[in-house]
C-alpha atoms as a PDB file:
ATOM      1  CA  UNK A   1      30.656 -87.529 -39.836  1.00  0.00           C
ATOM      2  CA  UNK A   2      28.359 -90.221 -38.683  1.00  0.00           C
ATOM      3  CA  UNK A   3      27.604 -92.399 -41.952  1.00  0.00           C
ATOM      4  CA  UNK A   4      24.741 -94.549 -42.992  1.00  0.00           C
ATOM      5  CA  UNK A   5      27.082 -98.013 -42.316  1.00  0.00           C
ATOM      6  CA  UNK A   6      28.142 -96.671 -38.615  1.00  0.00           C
ATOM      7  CA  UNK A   7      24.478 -96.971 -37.774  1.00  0.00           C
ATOM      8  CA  UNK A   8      23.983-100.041 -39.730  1.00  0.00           C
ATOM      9  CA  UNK A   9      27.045-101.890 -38.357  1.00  0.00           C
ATOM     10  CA  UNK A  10      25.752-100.967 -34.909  1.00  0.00           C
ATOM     11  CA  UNK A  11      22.264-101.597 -35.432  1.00  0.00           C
ATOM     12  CA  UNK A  12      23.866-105.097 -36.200  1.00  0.00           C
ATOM     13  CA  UNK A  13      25.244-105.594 -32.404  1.00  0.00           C
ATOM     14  CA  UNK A  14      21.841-104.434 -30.775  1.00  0.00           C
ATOM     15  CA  UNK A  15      19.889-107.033 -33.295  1.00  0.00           C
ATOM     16  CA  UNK A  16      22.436-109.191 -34.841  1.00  0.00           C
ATOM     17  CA  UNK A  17      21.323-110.497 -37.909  1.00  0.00           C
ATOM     18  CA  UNK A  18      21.685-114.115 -37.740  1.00  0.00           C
ATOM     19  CA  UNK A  19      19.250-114.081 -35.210  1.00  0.00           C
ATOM     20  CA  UNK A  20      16.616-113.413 -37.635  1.00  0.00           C
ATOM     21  CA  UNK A  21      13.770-116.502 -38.672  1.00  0.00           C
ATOM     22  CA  UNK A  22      14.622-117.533 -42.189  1.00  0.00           C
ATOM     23  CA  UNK A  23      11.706-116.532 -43.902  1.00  0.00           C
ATOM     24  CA  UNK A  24      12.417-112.386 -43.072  1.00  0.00           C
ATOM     25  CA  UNK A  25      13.593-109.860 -45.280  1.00  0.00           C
ATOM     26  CA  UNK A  26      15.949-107.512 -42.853  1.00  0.00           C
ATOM     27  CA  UNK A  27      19.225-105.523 -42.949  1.00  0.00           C
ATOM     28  CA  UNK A  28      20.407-102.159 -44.556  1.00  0.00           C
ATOM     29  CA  UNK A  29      17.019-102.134 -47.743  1.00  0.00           C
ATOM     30  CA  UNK A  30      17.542 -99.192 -49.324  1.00  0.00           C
ATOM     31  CA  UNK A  31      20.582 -96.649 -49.468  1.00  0.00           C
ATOM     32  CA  UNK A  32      24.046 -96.006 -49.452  1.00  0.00           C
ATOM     33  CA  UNK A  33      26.297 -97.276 -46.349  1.00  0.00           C
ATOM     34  CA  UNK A  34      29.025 -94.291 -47.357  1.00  0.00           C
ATOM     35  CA  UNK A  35      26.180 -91.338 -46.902  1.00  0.00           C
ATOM     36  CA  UNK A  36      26.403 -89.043 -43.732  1.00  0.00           C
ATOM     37  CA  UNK A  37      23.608 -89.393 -41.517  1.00  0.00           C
ATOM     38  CA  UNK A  38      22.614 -85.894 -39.423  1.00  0.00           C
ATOM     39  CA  UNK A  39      19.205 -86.902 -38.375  1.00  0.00           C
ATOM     40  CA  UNK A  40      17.426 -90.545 -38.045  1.00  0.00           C
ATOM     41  CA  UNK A  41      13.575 -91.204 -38.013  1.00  0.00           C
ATOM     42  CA  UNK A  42      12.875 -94.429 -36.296  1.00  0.00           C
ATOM     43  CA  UNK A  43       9.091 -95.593 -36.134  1.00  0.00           C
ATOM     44  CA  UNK A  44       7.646 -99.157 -36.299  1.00  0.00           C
ATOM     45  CA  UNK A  45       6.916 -99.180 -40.316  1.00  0.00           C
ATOM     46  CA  UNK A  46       8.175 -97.755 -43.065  1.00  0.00           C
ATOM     47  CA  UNK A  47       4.223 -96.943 -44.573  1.00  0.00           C
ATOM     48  CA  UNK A  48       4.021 -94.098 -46.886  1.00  0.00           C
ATOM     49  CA  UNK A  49       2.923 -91.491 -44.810  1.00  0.00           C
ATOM     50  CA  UNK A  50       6.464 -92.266 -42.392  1.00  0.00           C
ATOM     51  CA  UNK A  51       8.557 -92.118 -45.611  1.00  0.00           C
ATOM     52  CA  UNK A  52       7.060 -88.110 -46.277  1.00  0.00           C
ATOM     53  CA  UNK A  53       7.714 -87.329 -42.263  1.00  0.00           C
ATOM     54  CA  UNK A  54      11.591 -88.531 -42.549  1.00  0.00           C
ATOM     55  CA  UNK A  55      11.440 -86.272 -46.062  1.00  0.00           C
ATOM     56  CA  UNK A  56       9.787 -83.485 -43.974  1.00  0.00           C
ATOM     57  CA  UNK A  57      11.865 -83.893 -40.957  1.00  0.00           C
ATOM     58  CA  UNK A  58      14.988 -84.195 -43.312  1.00  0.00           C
ATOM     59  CA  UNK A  59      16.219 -87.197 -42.088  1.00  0.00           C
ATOM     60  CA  UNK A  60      18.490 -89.236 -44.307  1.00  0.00           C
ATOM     61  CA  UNK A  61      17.594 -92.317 -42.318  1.00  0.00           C
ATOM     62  CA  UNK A  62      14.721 -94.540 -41.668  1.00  0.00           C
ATOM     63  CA  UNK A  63      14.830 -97.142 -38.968  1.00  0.00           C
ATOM     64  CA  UNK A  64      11.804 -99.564 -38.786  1.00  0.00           C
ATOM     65  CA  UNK A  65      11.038-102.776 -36.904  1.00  0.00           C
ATOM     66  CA  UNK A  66       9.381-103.780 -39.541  1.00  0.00           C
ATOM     67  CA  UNK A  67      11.080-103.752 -43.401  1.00  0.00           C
ATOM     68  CA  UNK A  68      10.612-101.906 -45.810  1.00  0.00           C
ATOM     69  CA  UNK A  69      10.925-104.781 -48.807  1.00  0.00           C
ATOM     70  CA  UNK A  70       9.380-107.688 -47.228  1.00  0.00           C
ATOM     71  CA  UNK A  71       8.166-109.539 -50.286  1.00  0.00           C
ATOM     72  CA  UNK A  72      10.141-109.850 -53.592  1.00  0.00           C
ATOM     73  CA  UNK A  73       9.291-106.376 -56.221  1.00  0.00           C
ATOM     74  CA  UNK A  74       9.353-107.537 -59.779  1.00  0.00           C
ATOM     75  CA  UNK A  75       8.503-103.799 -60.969  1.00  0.00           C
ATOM     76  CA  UNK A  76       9.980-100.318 -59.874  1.00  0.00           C
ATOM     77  CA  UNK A  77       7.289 -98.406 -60.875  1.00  0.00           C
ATOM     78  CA  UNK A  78       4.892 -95.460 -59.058  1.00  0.00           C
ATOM     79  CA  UNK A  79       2.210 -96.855 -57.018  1.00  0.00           C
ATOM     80  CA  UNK A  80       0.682 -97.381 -54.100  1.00  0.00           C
ATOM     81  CA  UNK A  81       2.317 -99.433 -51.326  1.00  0.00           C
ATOM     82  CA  UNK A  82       6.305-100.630 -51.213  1.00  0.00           C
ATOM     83  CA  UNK A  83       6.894 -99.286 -54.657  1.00  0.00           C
ATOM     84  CA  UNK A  84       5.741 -95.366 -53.846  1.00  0.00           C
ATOM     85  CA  UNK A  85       7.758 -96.222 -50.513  1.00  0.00           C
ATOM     86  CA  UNK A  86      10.975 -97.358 -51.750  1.00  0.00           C
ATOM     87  CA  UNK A  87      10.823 -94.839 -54.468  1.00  0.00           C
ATOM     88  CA  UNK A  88      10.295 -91.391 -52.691  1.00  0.00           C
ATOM     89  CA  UNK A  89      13.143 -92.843 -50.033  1.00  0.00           C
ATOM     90  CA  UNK A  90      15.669 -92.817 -53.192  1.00  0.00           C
ATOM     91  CA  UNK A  91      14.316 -89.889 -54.757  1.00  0.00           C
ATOM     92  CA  UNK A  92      15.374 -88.354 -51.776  1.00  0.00           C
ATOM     93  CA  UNK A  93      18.619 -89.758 -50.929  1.00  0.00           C
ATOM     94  CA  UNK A  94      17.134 -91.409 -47.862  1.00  0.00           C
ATOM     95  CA  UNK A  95      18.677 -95.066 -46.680  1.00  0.00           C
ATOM     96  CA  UNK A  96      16.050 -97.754 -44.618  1.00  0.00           C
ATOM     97  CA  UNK A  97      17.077-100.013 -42.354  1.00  0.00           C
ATOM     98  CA  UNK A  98      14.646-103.380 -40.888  1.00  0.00           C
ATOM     99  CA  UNK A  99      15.315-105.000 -37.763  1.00  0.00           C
ATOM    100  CA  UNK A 100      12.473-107.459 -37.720  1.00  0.00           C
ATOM    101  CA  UNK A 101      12.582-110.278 -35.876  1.00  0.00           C
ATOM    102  CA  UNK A 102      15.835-110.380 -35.275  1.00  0.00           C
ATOM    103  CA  UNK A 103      14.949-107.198 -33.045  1.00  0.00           C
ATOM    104  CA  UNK A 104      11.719-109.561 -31.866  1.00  0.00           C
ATOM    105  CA  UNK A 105      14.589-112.002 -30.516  1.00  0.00           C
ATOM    106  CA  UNK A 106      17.461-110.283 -29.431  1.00  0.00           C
ATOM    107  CA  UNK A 107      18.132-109.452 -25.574  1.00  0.00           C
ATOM    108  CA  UNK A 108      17.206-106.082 -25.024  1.00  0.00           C
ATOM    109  CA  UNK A 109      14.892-106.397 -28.172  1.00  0.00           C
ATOM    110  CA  UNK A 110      11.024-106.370 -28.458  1.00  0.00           C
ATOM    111  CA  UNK A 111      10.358-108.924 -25.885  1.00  0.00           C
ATOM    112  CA  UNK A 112      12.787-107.313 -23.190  1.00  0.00           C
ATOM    113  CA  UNK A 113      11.174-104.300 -23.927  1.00  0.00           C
ATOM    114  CA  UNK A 114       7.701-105.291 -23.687  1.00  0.00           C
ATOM    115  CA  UNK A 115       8.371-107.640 -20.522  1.00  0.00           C
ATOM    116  CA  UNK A 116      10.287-104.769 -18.721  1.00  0.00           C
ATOM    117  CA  UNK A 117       7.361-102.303 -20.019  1.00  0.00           C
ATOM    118  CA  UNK A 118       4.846-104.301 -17.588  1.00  0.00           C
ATOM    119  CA  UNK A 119       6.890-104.174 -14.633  1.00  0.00           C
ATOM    120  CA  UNK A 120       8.336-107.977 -14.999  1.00  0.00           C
ATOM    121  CA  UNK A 121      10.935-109.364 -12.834  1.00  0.00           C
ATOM    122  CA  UNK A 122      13.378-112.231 -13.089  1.00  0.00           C
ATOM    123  CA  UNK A 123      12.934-112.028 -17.152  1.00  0.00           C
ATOM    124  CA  UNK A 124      13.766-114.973 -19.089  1.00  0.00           C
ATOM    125  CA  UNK A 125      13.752-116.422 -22.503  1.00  0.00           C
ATOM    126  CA  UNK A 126      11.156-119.522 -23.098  1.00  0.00           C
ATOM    127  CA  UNK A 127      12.570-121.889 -25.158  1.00  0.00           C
ATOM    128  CA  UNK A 128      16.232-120.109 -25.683  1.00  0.00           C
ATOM    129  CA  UNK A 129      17.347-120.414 -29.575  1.00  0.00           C
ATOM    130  CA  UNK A 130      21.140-119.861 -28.556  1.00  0.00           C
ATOM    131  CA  UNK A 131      23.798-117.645 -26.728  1.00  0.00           C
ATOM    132  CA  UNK A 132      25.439-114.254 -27.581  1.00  0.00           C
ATOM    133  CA  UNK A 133      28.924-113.125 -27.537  1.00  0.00           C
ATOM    134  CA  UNK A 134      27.836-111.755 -23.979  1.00  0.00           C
ATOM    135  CA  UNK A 135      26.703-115.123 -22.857  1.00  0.00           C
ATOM    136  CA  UNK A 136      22.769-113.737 -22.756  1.00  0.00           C
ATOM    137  CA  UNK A 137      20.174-116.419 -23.985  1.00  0.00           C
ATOM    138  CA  UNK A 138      18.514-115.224 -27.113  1.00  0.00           C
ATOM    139  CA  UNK A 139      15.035-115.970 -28.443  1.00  0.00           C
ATOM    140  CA  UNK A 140      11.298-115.136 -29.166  1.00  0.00           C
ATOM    141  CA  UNK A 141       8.784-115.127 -26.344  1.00  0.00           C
ATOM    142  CA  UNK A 142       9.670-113.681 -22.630  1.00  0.00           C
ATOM    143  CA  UNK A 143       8.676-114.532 -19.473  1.00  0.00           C
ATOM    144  CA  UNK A 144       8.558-113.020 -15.988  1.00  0.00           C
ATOM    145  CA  UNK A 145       6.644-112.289 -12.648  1.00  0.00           C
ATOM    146  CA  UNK A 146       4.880-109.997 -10.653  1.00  0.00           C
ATOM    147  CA  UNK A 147       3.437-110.195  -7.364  1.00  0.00           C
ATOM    148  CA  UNK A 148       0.108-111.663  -7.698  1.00  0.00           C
ATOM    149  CA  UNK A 149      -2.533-109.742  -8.266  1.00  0.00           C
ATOM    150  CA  UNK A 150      -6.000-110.024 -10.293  1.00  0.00           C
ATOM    151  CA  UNK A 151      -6.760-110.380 -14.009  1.00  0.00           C
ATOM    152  CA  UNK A 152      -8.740-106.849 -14.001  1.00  0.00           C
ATOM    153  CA  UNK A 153      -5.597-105.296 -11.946  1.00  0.00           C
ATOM    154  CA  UNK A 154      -3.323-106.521 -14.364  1.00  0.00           C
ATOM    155  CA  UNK A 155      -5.484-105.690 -17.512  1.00  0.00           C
ATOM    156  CA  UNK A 156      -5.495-101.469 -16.249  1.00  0.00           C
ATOM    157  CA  UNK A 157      -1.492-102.265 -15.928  1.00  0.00           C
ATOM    158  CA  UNK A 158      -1.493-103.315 -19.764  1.00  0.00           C
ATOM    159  CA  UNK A 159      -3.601-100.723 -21.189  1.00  0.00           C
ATOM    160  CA  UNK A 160      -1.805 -97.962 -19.124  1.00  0.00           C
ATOM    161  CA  UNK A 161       1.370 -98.903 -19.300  1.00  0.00           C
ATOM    162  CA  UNK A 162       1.453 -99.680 -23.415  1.00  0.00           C
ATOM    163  CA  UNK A 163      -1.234 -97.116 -24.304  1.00  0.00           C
ATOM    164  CA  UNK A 164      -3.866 -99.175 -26.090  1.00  0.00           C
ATOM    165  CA  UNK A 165      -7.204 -97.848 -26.926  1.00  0.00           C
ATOM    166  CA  UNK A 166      -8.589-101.099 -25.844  1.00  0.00           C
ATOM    167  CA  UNK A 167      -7.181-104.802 -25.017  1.00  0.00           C
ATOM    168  CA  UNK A 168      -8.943-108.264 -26.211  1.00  0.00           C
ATOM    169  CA  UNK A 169      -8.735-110.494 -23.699  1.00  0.00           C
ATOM    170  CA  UNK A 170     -10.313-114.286 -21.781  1.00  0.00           C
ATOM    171  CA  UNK A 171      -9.544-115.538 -17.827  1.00  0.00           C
ATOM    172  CA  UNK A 172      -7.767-118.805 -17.797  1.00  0.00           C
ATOM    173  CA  UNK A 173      -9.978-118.531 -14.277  1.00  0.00           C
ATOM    174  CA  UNK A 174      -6.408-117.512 -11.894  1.00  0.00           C
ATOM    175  CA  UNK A 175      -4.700-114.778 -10.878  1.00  0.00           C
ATOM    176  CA  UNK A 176      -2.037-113.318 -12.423  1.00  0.00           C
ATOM    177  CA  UNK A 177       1.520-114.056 -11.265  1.00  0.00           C
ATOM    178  CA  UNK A 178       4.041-115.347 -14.012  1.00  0.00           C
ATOM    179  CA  UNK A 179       3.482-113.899 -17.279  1.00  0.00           C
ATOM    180  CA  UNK A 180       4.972-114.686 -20.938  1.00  0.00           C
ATOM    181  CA  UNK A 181       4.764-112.056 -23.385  1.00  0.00           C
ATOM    182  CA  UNK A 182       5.405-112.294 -27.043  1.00  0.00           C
ATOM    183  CA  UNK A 183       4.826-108.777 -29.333  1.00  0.00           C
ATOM    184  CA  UNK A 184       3.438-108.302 -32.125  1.00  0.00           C
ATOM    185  CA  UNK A 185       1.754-111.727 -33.794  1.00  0.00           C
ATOM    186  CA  UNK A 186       2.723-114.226 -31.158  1.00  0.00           C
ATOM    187  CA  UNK A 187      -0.898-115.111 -29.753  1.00  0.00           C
ATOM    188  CA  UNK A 188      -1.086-118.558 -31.421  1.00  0.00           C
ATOM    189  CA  UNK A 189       1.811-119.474 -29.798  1.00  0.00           C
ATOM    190  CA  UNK A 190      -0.697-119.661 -26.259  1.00  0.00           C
ATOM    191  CA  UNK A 191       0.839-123.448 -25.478  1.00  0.00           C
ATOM    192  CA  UNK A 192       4.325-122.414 -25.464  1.00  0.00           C
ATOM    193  CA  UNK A 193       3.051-119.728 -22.651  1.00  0.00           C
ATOM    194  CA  UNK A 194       1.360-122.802 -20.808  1.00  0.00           C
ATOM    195  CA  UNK A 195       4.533-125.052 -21.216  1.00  0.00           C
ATOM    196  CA  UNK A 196       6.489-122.470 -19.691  1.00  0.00           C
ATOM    197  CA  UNK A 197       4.806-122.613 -16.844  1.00  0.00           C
ATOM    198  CA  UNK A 198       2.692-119.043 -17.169  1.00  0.00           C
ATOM    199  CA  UNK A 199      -0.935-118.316 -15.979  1.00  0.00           C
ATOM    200  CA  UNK A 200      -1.109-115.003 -18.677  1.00  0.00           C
ATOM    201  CA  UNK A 201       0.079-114.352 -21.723  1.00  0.00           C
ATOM    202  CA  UNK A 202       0.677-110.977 -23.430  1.00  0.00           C
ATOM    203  CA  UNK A 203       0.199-110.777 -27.326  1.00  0.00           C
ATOM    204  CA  UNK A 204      -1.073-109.552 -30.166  1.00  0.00           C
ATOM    205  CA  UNK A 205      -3.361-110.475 -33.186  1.00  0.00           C
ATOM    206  CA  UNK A 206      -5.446-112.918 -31.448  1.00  0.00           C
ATOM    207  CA  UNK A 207      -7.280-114.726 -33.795  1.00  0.00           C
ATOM    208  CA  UNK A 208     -10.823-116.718 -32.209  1.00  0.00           C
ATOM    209  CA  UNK A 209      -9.556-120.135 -31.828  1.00  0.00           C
ATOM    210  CA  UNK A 210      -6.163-118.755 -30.007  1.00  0.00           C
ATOM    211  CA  UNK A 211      -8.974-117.321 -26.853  1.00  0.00           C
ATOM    212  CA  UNK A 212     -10.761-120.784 -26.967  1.00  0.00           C
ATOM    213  CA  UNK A 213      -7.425-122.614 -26.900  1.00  0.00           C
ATOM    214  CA  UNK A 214      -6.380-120.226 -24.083  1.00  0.00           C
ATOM    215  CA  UNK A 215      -9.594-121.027 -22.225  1.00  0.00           C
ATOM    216  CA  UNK A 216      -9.281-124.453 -22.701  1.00  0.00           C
ATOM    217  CA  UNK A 217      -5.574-124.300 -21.537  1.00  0.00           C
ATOM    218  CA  UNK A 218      -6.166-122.033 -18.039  1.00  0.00           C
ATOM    219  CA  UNK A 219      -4.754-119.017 -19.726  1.00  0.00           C
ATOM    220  CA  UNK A 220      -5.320-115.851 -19.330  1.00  0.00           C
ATOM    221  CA  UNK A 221      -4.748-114.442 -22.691  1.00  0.00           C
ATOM    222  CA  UNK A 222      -4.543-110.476 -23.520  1.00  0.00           C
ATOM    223  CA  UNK A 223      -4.141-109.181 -26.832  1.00  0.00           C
ATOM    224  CA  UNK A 224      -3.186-105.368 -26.685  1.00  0.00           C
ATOM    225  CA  UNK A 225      -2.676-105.695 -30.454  1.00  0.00           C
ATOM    226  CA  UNK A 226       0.194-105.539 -32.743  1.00  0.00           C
ATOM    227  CA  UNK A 227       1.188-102.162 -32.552  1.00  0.00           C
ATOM    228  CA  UNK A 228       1.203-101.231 -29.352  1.00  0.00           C
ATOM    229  CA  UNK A 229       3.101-104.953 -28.226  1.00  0.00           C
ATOM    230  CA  UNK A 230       5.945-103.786 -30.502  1.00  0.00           C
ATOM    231  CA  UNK A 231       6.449 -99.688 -30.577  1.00  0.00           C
ATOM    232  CA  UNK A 232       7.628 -99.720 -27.457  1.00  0.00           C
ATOM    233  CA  UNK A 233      10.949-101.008 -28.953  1.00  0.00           C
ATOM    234  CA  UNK A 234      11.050 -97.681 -30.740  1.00  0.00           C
ATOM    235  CA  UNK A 235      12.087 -95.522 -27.513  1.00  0.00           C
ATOM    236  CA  UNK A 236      15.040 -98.186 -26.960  1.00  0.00           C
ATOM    237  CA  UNK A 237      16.090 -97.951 -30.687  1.00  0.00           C
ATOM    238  CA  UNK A 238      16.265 -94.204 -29.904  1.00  0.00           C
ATOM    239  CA  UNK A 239      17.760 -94.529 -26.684  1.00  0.00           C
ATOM    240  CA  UNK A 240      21.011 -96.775 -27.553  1.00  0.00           C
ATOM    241  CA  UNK A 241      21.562 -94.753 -31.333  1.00  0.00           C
ATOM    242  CA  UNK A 242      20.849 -91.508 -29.344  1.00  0.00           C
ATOM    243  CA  UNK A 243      23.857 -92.633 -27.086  1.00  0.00           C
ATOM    244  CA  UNK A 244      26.407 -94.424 -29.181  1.00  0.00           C
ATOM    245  CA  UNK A 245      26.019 -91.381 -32.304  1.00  0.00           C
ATOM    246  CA  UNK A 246      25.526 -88.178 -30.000  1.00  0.00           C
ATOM    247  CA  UNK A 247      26.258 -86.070 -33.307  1.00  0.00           C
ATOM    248  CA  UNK A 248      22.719 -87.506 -34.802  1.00  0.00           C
ATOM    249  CA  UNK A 249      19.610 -85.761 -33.929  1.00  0.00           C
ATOM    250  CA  UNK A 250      17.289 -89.351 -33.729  1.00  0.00           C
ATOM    251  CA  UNK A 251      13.672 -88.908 -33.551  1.00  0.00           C
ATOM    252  CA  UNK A 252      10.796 -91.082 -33.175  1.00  0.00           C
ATOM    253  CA  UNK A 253       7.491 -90.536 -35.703  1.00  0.00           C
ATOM    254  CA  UNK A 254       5.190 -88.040 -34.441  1.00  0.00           C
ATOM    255  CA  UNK A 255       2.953 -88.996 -37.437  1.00  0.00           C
ATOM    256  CA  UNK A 256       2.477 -92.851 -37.122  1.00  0.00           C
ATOM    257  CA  UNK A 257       0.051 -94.708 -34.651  1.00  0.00           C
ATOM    258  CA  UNK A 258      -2.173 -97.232 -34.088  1.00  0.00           C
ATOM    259  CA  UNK A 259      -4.563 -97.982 -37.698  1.00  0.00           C
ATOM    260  CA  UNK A 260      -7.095 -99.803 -35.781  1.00  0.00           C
ATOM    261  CA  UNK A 261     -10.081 -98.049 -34.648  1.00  0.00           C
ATOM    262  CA  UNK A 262     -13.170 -99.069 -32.318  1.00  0.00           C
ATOM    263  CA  UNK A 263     -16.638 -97.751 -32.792  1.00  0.00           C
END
C-alpha cells in the first residue's frame, strides 16, 4: 500500500525542499510517514472547514500550498485557528503536508502553472535562483508572451481563464505583449516585472502604492487576487499524484473557495 512517506518523498521531487525562502515553515507537518494513504485531499489551505471535508471525505491526507503550522504553537490546546486544525487532523489519524513556496518556485510549480494558465509562450524564469537535477532554471516570478493584443482583451483572458469574481487592475498606457506573472503576494515586486523587460504583470494582493508604482513604471498591473493566482496549482498537484500513485483516489476540495466578497 501507498504510505504517507511515498507521497511525501515524491511531493519532494515535484517541489524540492531546498528551494523553499528561509523564512517558510514546509514539509511533511503533521502525521505519520509509515500510515497507508487510500485517498488524498489537496486544496490551497489547510483552514478548518478543509480539515472536516478530508475527515468527511475520509482522506488520511491533506496536501496544501499553503502550511498548516506556519508560525511557532506554544500551546496544544482547543481553539480556533491552527490549534482546532492541527488537532482534529490527529484526532483523526490524518497526516498534512505544505509545499509553499518551494511549490511558488519550482518548474512546473505555481508560476508555470499560472503562466501556462494564460496561454504564455516561451516561459521563463526572471531572475533564476539556481538549476535542478534536470538542468531547468528554478525561481519565483515567470515570464512569457502572447501575441499582442489590448489591456481590456487581456483582462477578459484573466478573469476567464482563472475564474475571479473580479480583477484590480491600472494601464501602464501599452498593449499587452510580454507578461510576468508572480501568484499569490508578488504585486510589490512590480520593478522586477519592469526589469525583465514586461509591459503587464499578473499578481495578487496589490496593495495602493504597488498600482501607483506600476503607473509610474508603464505597467500594466492586474491583481486577480491571491487565491485564484495560486489554486490553479491544485489541478497539477492532482494531476502528477493522480499519476505516479494510481491506487490513491486524490481529490481536490469541493468545499474551499475564494473568502473575498464584492458588494
Amino acid at each position: 500500500m501507498t504510505t504517507v512517506g511515498d507521497i511525501y518523498a515524491y511531493m519532494n521531487t515535484l517541489a524540492p525542499l531546498h528551494m523553499k525562502m528561509d523564512w517558510d515553515n514546509v514539509g511533511l507537518l503533521c502525521g505519520d510517514v509509515n500510515e497507508g494513504v487510500t485517498k488524498v485531499l489537496i486544496a490551497l489551505d489547510p483552514f478548518e472547514h478543509v480539515c472536516r471535508e478530508a475527515i468527511d471525505t475520509g482522506a488520511q491526507l491533506l496536501i496544501t500550498h499553503h502550511p498548516l503550522i506556519f508560525h511557532p504553537i506554544r500551546a496544544l490546546v482547543e481553539e480556533p485557528g491552527t490549534n482546532r486544525c492541527v488537532r482534529l487532523l490527529c484526532r483523526h489519524g490524518i497526516s498534512a503536508i505544505g509545499a509553499h513556496t518551494n511549490l511558488d518556485r519550482a518548474p512546473g510549480g505555481v508560476n508555470d502553472v499560472l503562466a501556462e494558465a494564460l496561454g504564455l509562450e516561451n516561459i521563463q524564469v526572471v531572475n533564476p535562483v539556481g538549476v535542478d537535477e534536470n538542468g531547468r532554471e528554478w525561481g519565483l516570478l515567470h515570464k512569457g508572451e502572447l501575441s499582442e493584443q489590448s489591456l481590456e482583451s487581456f483582462l477578459a483572458t484573466v478573469k476567464a481563464s482563472l475564474g475571479c469574481n473580479h480583477i484590480r487592475y491600472v494601464s501602464g498606457g501599452k498593449p499587452v505583449n510580454k507578461v510576468c506573472v508572480g501568484g499569490g503576494g508578488c504585486a510589490g515586486m512590480v520593478r522586477e516585472a519592469v526589469a525583465a523587460g514586461c509591459d503587464t504583470f499578473v499578481a495578487g494582493d496589490g496593495k495602493y502604492n504597488d498600482f501607483w508604482d506600476a503607473i509610474d513604471l508603464g505597467l500594466n498591473l492586474i491583481d486577480a487576487g491571491h487565491f485564484h493566482t495560486e489554486n490553479p496549482v491544485c489541478y497539477y498537484l492532482a494531476k502528477k499524484i493522480g499519476e505516479k500513485f494510481p491506487d490513491v483516489q486524490v481529490e481536490i476540495s469541493k468545499t474551499h473557495t475564494d473568502p473575498v466578497k464584492i458588494y
